[in-house]
Protein backbone atom coordinates (compact mmCIF):
# COMPACT_ATOMS: atom_id res chain seq x y z
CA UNK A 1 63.39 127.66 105.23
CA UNK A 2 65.70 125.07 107.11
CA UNK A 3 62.66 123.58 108.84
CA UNK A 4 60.81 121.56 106.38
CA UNK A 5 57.99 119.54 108.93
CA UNK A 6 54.70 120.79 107.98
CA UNK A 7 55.53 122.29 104.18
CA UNK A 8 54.70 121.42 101.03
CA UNK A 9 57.07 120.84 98.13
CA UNK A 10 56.55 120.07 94.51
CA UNK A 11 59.27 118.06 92.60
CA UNK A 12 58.79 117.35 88.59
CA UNK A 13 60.09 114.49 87.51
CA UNK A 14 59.85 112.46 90.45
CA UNK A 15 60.17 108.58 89.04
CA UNK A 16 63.63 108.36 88.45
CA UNK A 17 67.06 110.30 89.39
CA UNK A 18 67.55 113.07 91.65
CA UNK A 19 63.38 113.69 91.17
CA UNK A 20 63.11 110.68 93.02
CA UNK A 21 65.39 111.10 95.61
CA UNK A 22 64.69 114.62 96.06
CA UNK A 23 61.29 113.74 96.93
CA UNK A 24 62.53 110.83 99.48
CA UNK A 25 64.96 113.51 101.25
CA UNK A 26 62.10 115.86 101.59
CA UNK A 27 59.83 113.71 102.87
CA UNK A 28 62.45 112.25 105.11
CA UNK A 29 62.71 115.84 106.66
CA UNK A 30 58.72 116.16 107.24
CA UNK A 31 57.88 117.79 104.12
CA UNK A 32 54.69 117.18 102.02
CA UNK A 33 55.25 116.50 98.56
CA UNK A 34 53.43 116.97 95.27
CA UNK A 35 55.64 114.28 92.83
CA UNK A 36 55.08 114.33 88.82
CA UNK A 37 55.90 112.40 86.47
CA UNK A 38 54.84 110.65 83.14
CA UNK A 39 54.32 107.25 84.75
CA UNK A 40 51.73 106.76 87.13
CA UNK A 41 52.95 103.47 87.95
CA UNK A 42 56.23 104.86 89.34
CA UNK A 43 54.40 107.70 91.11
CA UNK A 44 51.92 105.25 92.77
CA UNK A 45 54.83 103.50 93.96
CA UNK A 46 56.56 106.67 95.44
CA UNK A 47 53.79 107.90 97.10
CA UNK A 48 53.45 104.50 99.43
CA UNK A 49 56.79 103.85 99.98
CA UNK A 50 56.78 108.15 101.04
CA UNK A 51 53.29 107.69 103.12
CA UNK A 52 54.66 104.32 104.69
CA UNK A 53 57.99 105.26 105.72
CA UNK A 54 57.60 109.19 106.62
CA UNK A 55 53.65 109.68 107.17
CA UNK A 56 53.73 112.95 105.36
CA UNK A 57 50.78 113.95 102.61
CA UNK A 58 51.58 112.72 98.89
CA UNK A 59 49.98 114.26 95.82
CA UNK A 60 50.92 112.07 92.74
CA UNK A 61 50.31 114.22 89.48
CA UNK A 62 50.69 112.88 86.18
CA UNK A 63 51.58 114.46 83.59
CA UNK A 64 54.74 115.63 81.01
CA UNK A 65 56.27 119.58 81.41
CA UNK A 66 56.03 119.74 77.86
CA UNK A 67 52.38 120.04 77.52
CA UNK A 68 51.78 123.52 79.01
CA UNK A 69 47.54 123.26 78.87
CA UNK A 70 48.00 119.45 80.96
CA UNK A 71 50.19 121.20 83.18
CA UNK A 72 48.36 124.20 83.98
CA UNK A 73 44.87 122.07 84.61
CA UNK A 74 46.56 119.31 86.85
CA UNK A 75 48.21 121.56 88.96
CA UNK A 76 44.97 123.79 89.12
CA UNK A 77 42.63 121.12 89.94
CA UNK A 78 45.38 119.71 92.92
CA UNK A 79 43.54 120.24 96.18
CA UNK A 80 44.43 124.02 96.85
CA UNK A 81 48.10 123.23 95.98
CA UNK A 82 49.20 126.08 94.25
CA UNK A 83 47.98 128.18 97.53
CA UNK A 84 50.19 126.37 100.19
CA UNK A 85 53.18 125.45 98.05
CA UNK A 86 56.54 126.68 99.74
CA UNK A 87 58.82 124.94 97.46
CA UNK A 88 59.50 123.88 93.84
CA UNK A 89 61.83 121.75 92.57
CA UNK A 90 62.20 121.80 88.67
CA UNK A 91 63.99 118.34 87.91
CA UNK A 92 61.89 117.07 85.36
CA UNK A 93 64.75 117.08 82.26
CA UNK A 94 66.70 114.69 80.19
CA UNK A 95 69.61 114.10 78.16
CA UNK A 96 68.90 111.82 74.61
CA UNK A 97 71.95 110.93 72.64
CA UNK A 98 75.46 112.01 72.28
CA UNK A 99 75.52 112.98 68.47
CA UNK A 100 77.00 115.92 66.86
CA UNK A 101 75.33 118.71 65.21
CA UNK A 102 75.55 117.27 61.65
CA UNK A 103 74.35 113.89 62.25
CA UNK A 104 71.89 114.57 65.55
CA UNK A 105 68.65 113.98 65.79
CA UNK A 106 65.86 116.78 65.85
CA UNK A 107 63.73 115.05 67.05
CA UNK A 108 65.74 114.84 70.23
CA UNK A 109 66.82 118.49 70.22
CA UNK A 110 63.10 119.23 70.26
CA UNK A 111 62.32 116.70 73.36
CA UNK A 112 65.22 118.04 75.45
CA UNK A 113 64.25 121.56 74.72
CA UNK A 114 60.76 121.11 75.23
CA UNK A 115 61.40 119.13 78.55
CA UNK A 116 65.13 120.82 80.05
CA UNK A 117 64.00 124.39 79.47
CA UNK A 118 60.05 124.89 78.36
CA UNK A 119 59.05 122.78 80.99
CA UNK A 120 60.95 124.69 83.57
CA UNK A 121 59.36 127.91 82.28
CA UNK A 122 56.16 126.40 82.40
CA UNK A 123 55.90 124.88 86.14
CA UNK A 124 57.29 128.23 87.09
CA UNK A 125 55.01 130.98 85.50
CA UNK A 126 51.89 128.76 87.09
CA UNK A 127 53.58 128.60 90.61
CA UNK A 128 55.29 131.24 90.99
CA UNK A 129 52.34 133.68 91.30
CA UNK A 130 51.10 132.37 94.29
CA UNK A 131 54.33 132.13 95.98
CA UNK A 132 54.83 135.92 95.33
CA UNK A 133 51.71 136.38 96.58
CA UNK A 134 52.19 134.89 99.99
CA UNK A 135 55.89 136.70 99.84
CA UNK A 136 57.49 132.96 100.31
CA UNK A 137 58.50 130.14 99.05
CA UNK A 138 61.87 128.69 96.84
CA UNK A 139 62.46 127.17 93.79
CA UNK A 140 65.19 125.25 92.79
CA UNK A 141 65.84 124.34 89.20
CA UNK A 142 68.10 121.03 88.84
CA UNK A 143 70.97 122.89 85.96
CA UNK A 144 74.10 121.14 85.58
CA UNK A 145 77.73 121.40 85.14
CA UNK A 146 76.95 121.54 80.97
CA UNK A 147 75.41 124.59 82.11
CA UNK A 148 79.20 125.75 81.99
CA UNK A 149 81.44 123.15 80.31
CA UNK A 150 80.30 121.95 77.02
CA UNK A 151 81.18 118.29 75.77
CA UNK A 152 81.21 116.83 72.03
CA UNK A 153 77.98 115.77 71.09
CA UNK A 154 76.39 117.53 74.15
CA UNK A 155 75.47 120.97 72.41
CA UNK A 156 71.93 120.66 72.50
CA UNK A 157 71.75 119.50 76.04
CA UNK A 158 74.46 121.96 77.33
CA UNK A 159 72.45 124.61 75.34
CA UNK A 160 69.53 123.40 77.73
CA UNK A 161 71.19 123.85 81.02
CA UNK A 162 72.67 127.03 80.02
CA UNK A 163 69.52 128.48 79.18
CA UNK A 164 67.99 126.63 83.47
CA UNK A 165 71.22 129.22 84.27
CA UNK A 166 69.95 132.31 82.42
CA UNK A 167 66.67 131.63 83.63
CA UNK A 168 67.14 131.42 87.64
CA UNK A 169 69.57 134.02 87.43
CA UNK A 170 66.68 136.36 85.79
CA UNK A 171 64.25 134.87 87.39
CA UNK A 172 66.43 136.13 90.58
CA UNK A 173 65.54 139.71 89.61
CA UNK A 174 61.84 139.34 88.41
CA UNK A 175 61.28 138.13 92.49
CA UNK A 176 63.91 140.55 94.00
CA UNK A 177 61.73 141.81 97.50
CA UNK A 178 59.07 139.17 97.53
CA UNK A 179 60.44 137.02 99.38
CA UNK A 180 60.99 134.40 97.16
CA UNK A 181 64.23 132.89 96.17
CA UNK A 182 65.64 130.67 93.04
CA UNK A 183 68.54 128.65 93.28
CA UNK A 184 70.14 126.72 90.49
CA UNK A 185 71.62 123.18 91.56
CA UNK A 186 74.14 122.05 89.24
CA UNK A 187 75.44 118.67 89.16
């Protein structure tokens, strides 16, 4: 897929980061976009400065990975988007605090896992049918370096990223011969 004019693309966590300027690149290259997000004020602003600048076709969804039932229904009530989708781009993640174990918060440990690892499985399981289906399509799942090197105070969070690693490298089997590939970006 090195020609992206004319394809549709669906980045989580579009309003900040490498969500946001994953969605400009794409766009840049001809590429529809689907952008999510929790704030519809940053997605709004996206989606003009994409439409302006690139004249491509914008679908702003709002809504958090975390919330499997709000994910599944605005993705399903998109405008046929989980039938022309060719690539996915699970970015939506975070990183909260830089405590140890003893003193960290579980709140936080619940957030990032939630967000860094549920939401990936979640955004996958209700795309990926469709792509296997049509016997196309790519998704990329931002990781990280953490995903390898742990840091004090980063266990939860490296924890996270180890588990994006386990799953596109599984995930690598469940689509071997459909045509669909997973790649794991690691910054």
């Amino acid at each position: 897929m090195t020609d992206l004019k004319g394809r549709w693309a669906l980045i989580t966590g579009a309003t900040s980061g490498f969500g946001l300027a994953t969605a400009r690149k794409l766009a840049a290259e001809g590429c529809h976009v689907a952008i999510t997000g929790r704030r519809a004020d940053r997605l709004e602003t996206l989606a003009r400065e994409i439409r302006d600048r690139h004249g491509v076709e914008v679908l702003s969804l709002v809504f958090d990975v975390r919330d499997l039932a709000r994910t599944r229904s605005t993705l399903g009530e998109a405008p046929d988007l989980l039938g022309k989708l060719d690539i996915l781009v699970n970015n939506a993640g975070l990183a909260l605090a830089l405590d140890p174990i003893q003193s960290g918060d579980p709140a936080d440990w619940d957030r990032m896992i939630d967000t860094n690892v549920k939401g990936v499985l979640h955004v996958s399981r209700i795309v990926l049918p469709g792509m296997v289906e049509r016997k196309r399509g790519h998704i990329v799942h931002i990781g990280s370096v953490a995903g390898h090197q742990v840091y004090a105070g980063g266990a939860v969070y490296a924890a996270t990223k180890f588990a994006v690693r386990a799953i596109s490298d599984a995930m690598r089997y469940d689509v071997l011969g459909t045509g669909v590939r997973v790649s794991n970006v690691e910054p």
